[in-house]
Protein backbone atom coordinates (compact mmCIF):
# COMPACT_ATOMS: atom_id res chain seq x y z
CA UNK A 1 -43.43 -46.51 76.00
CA UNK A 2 -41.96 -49.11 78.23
CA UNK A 3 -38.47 -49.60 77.73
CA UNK A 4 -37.92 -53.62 76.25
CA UNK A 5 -37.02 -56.17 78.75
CA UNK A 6 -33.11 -57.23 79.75
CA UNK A 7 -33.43 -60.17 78.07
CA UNK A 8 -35.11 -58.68 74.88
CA UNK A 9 -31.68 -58.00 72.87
CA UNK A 10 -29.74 -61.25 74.20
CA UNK A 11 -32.71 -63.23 72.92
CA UNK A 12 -32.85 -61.29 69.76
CA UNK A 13 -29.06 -61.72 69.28
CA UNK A 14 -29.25 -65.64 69.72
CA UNK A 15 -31.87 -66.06 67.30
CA UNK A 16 -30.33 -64.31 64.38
CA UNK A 17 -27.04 -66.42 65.30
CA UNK A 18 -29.44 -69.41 65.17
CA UNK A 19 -30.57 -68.65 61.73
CA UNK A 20 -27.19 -67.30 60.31
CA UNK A 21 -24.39 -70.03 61.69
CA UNK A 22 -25.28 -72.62 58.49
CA UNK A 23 -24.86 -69.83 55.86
CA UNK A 24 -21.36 -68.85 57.65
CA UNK A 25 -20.61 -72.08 57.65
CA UNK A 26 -21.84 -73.27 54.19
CA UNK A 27 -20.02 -69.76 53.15
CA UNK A 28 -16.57 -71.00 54.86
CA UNK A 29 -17.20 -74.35 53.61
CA UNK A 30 -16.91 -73.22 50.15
CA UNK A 31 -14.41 -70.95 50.27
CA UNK A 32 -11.92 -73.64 51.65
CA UNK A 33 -12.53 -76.06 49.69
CA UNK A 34 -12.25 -73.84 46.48
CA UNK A 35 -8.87 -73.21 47.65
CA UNK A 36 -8.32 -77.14 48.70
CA UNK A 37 -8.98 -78.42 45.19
CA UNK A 38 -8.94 -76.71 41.81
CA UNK A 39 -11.76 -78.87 40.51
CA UNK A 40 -14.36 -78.16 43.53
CA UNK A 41 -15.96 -75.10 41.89
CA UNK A 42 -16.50 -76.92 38.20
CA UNK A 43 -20.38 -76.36 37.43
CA UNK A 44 -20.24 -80.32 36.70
CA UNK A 45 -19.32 -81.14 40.36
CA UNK A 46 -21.19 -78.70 42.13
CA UNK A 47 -24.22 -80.40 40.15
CA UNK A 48 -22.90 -83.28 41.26
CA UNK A 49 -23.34 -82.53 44.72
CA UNK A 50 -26.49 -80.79 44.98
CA UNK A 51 -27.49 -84.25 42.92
CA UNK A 52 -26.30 -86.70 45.37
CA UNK A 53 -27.37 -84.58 48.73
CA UNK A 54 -30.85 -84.41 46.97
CA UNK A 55 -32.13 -88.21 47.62
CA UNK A 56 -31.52 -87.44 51.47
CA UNK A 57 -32.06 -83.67 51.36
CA UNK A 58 -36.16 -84.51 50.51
CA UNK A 59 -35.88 -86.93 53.16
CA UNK A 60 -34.69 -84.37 55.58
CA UNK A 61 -37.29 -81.97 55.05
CA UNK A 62 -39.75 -84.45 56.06
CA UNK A 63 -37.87 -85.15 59.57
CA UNK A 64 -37.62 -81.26 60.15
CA UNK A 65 -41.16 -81.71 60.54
CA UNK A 66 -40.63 -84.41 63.12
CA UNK A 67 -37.65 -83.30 65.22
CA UNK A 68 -39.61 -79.79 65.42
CA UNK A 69 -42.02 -81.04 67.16
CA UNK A 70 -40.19 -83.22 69.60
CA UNK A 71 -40.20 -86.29 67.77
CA UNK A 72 -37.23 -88.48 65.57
CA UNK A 73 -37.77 -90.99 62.70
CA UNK A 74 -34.93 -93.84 62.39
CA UNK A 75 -37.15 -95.95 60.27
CA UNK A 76 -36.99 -93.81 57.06
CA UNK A 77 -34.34 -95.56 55.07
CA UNK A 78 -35.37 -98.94 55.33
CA UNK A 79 -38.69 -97.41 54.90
CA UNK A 80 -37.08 -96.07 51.75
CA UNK A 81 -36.09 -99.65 50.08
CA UNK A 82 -39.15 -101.04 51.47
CA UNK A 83 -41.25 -98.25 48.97
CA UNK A 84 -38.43 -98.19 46.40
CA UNK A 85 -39.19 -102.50 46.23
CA UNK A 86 -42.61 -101.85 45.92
CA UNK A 87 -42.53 -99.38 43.36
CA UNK A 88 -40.39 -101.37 41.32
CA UNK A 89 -42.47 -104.47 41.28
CA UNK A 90 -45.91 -102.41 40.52
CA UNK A 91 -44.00 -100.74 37.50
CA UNK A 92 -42.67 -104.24 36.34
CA UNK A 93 -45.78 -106.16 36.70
CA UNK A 94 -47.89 -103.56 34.64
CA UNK A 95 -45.01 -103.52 31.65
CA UNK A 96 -43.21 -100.71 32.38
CA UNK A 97 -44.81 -97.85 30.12
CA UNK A 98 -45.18 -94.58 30.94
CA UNK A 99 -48.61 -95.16 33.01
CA UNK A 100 -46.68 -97.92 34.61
CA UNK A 101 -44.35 -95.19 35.75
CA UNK A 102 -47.04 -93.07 36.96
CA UNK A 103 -48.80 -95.73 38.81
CA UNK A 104 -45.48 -96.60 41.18
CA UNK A 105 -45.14 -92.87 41.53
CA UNK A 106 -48.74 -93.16 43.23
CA UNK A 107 -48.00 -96.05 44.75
CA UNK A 108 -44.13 -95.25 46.47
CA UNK A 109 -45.97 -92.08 47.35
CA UNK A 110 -49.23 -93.52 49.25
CA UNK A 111 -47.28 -96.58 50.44
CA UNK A 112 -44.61 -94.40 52.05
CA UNK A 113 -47.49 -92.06 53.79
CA UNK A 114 -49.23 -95.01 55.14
CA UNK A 115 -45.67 -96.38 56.69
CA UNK A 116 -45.26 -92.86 57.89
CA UNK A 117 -49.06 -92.70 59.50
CA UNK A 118 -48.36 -96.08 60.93
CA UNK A 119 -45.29 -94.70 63.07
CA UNK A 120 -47.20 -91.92 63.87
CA UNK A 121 -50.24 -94.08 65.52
CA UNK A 122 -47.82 -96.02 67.38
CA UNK A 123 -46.25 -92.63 68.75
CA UNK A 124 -49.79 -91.14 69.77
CA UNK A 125 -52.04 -93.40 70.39
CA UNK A 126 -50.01 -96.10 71.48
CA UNK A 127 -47.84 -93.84 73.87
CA UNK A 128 -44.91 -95.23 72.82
CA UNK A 129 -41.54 -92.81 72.49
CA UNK A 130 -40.49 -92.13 69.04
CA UNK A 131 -37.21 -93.41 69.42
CA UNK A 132 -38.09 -97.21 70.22
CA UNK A 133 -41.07 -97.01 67.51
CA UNK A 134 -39.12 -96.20 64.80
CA UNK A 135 -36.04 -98.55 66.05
CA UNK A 136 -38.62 -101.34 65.86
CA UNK A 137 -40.20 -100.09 62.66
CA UNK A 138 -36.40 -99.74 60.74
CA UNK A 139 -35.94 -103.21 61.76
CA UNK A 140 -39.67 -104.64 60.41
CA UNK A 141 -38.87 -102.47 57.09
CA UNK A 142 -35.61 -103.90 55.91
CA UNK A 143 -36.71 -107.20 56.91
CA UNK A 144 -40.00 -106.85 55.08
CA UNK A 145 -37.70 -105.96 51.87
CA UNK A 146 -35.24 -108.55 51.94
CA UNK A 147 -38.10 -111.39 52.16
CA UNK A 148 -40.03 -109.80 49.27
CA UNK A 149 -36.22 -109.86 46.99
CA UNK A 150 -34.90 -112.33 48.53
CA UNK A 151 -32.12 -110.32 49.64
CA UNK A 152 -31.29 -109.46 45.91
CA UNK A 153 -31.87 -106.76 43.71
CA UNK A 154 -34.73 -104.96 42.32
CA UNK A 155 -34.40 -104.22 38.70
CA UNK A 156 -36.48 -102.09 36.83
CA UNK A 157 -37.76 -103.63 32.89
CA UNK A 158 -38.09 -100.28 31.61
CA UNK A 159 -35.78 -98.26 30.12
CA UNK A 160 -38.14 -95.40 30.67
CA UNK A 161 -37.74 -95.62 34.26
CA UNK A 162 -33.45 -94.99 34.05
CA UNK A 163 -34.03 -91.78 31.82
CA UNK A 164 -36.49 -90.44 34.50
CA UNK A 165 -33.70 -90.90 36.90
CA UNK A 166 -31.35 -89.27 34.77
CA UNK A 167 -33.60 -86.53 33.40
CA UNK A 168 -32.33 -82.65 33.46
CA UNK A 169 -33.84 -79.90 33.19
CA UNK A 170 -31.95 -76.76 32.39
CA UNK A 171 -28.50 -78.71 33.04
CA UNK A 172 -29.80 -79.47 36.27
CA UNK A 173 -30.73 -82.65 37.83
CA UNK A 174 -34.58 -83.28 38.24
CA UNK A 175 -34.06 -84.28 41.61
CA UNK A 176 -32.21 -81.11 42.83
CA UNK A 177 -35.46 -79.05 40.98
CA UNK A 178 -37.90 -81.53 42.87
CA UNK A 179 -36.00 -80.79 46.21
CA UNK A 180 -36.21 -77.13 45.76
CA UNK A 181 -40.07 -77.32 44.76
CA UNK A 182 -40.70 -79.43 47.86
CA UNK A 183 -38.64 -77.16 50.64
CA UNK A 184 -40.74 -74.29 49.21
CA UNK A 185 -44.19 -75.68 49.42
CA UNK A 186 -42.91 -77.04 52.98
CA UNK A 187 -41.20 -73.56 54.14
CA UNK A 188 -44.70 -72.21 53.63
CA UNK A 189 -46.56 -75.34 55.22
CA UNK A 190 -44.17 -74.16 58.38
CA UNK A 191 -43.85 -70.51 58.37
CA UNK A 192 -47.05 -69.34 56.45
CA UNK A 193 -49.91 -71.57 58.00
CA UNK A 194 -51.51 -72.55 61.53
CA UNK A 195 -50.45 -76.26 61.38
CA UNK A 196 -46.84 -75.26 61.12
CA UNK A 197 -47.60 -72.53 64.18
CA UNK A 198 -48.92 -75.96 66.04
CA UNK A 199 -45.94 -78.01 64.92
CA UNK A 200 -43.39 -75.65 67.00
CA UNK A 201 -45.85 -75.22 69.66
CA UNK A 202 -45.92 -78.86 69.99
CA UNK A 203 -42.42 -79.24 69.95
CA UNK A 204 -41.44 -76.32 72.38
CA UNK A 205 -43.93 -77.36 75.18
CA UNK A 206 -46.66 -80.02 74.54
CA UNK A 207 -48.74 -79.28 77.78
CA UNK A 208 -49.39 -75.74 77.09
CA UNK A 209 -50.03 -76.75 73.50
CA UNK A 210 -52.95 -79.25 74.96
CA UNK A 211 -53.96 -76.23 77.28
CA UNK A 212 -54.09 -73.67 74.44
CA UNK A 213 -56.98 -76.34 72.84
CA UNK A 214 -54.16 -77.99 70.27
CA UNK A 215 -54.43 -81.15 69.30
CA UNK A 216 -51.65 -82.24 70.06
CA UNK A 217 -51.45 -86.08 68.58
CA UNK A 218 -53.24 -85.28 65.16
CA UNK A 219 -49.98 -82.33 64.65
CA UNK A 220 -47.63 -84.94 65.85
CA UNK A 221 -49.27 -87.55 64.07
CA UNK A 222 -49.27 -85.58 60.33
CA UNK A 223 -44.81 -84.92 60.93
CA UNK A 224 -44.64 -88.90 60.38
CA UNK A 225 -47.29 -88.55 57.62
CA UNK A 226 -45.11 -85.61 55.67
CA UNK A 227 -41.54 -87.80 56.41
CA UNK A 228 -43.47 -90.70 54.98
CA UNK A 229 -44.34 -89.39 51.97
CA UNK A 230 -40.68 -87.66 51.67
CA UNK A 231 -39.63 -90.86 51.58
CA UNK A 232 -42.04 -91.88 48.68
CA UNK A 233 -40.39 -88.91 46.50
CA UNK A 234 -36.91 -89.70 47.41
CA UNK A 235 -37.30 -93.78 46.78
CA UNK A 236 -38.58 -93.38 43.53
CA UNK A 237 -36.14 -90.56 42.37
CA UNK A 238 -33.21 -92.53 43.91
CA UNK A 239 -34.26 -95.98 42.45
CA UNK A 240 -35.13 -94.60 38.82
CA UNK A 241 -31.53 -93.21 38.61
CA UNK A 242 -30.15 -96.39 39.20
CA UNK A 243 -32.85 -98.37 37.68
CA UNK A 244 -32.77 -100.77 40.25
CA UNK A 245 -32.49 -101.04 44.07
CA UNK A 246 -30.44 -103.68 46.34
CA UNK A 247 -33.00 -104.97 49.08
CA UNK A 248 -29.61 -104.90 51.61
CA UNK A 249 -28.21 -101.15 50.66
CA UNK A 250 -30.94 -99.11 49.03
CA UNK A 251 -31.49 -96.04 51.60
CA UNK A 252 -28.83 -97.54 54.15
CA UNK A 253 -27.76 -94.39 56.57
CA UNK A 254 -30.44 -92.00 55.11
CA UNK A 255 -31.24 -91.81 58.78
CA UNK A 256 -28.19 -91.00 59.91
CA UNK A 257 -27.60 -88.34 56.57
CA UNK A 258 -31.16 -86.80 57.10
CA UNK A 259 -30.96 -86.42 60.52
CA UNK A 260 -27.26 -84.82 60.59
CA UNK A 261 -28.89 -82.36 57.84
CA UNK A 262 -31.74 -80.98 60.01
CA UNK A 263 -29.13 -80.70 62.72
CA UNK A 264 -26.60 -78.59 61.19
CA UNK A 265 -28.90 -76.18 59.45
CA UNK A 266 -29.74 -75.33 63.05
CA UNK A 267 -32.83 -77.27 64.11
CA UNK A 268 -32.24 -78.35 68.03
CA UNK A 269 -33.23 -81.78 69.24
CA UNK A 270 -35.15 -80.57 71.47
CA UNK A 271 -38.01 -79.23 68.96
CA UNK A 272 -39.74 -75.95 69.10
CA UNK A 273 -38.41 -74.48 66.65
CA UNK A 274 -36.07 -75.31 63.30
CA UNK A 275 -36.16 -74.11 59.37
CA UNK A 276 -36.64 -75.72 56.39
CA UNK A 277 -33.78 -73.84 54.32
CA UNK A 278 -31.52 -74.25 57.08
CA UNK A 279 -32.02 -78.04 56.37
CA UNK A 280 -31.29 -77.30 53.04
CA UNK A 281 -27.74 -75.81 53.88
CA UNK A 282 -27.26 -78.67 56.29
CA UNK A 283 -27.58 -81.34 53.53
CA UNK A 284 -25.69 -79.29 51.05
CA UNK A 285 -22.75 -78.74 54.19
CA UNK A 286 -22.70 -82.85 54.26
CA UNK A 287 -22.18 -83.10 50.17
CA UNK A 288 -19.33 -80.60 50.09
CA UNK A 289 -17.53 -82.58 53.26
CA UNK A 290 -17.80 -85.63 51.34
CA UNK A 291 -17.13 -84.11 47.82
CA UNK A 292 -13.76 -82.65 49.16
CA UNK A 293 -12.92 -85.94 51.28
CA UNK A 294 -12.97 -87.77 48.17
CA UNK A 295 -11.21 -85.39 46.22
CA UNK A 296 -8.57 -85.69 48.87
CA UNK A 297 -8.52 -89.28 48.88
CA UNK A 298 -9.56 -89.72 52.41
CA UNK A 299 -10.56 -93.23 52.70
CA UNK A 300 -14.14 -93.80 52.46
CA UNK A 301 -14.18 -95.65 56.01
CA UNK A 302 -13.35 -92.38 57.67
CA UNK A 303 -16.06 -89.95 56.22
CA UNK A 304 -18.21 -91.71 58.94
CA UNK A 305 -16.03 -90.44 61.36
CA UNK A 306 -15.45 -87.10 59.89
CA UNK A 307 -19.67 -86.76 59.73
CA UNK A 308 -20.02 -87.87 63.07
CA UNK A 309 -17.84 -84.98 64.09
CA UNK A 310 -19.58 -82.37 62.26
CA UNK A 311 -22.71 -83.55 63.46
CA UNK A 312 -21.50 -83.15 67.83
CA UNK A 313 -19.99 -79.45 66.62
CA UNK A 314 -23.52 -79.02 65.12
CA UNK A 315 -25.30 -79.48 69.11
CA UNK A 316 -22.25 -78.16 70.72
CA UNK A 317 -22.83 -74.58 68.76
CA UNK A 318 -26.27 -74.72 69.22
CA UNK A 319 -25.91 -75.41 73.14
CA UNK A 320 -23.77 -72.55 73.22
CA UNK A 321 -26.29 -69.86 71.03
């Protein structure tokens, strides 16, 4: 038997460090901040959290997607008030019953699929990098929704529409449940099927992809599809807990939030490669910092700077794995 290569065990060692260093540090998280307030480890705020990190969390799972195979998405929380808008005015103008409530569900979902498949064109068939088409596209979205509301507020007529948003189901939140559901049925979409083989192929080296007979634009093409329709789930989840939306601040910094999520649970920039649980801890990671911040009474104008930090330790530990 021939004896494994030198850089067999090294390799081994860096990927088990890859998949490990958001549990240690979700783990290390906790255990400080159990210690920094006595209130952190009440079942009502740890509820709490996973409730608040959920809106972004389902975002993120859709840009693991993306950033795994090379790509980014900037565009995804205007994209979310732009759906969120839309959704609101189809459930208003067909009187707000329950099949009212079910037809913006169909429509925040399709809407935010087609926004998503629209990025992705411009990415693949226009040849344009996915930075500057989603820069463009963040800008068209929020514009788009301040000129429909007239940069007010969206408010929901039925009442219906609030106790979706505030809906539990075992003591927990229906959005934590839905985010759960959905990183499942994605963590087999990546790990369990040949599109999610293509995705990191794509993303770790797109011209042996196109050699090895993948196509390489209809993978790409389908990440902006899945974020899209992420953002569907999250705008109508988000907006029917508040039972309205503000065309100005509805999904403001979900980039930034979704993106710093897929980062810490360990997916590199560079693609090829990431985990949809480790996204999971990433966005959970971001609620505890700002739980215990605000516990602390850290003013809110620094958590910025206190996420922006976690987020360069994030790439420096990865750069050093």
């Amino acid at each position: 038997m021939a004896a494994p290569s030198a850089m067999t065990f090294p390799a081994l060692s860096r990927l088990r460090a890859y998949n490990t260093a958001p549990l240690i540090a979700l783990a290390a998280l906790f255990v400080i901040s159990a210690f920094a307030s006595p209130y952190f480890l009440q079942a009502q705020n740890l509820l709490n959290i996973l409730r608040q990190v959920s809106y972004s969390g389902i975002i993120a799972l859709g840009m693991t997607f993306v950033i795994i195979s090379g790509g980014i998405d900037l565009s995804v929380g205007s994209m979310m008030a732009l759906v969120g808008a839309l959704a609101v005015l189809t459930l208003n103008g067909t009187g707000g019953t329950t099949w009212s409530i079910a037809l913006a569900v169909g429509v925040a979902v399709a809407l935010g699929s087609a926004l998503g498949f629209a990025n992705g064109i411009a990415v693949t068939k226009g040849r344009i990098a996915p930075f500057i088409v989603t820069l463009g596209t963040m800008a068209i979205f929020r514009s788009l929704t301040l000129y429909v509301g007239d940069a007010g507020e969206f408010r929901s007529v039925s009442s219906l529409y609030g106790d979706l948003g505030m809906s539990t189901v075992l003591a927990v939140p229906t959005p934590v449940w839905i985010w759960f559901l959905l990183a499942f049925l994605l963590d087999v979409l990546l790990n369990r099927t040949r599109y999610g083989r293509y995705v990191c192929a794509v993303g770790s080296n797109e011209k042996v992809s196109q050699y090895s007979a993948i196509n390489v634009d209809r993978v790409r093409l389908w990440t902006y599809v899945i974020a899209g329709l992420m953002v569907g789930v999250s705008s109508i989840l988000l907006s029917a807990r508040l039972n309205s939306l503000s065309s100005t601040n509805f999904g403001k910094d979900f980039e930034l939030d979704s993106i710093a999520a897929v980062i810490i649970g360990g997916t590199p920039m560079t693609g090829g490669r990431g985990s949809i649980w480790g996204t999971i801890v990433g966005a959970i990671i971001l609620g505890i910092i700002n739980n215990m911040l605000n516990m602390l009474g850290v003013s809110p104008y620094l958590q910025g700077t206190v996420k922006g930090l976690v987020i360069i330790a994030a790439v420096l530990v990865q750069r050093k794995l």
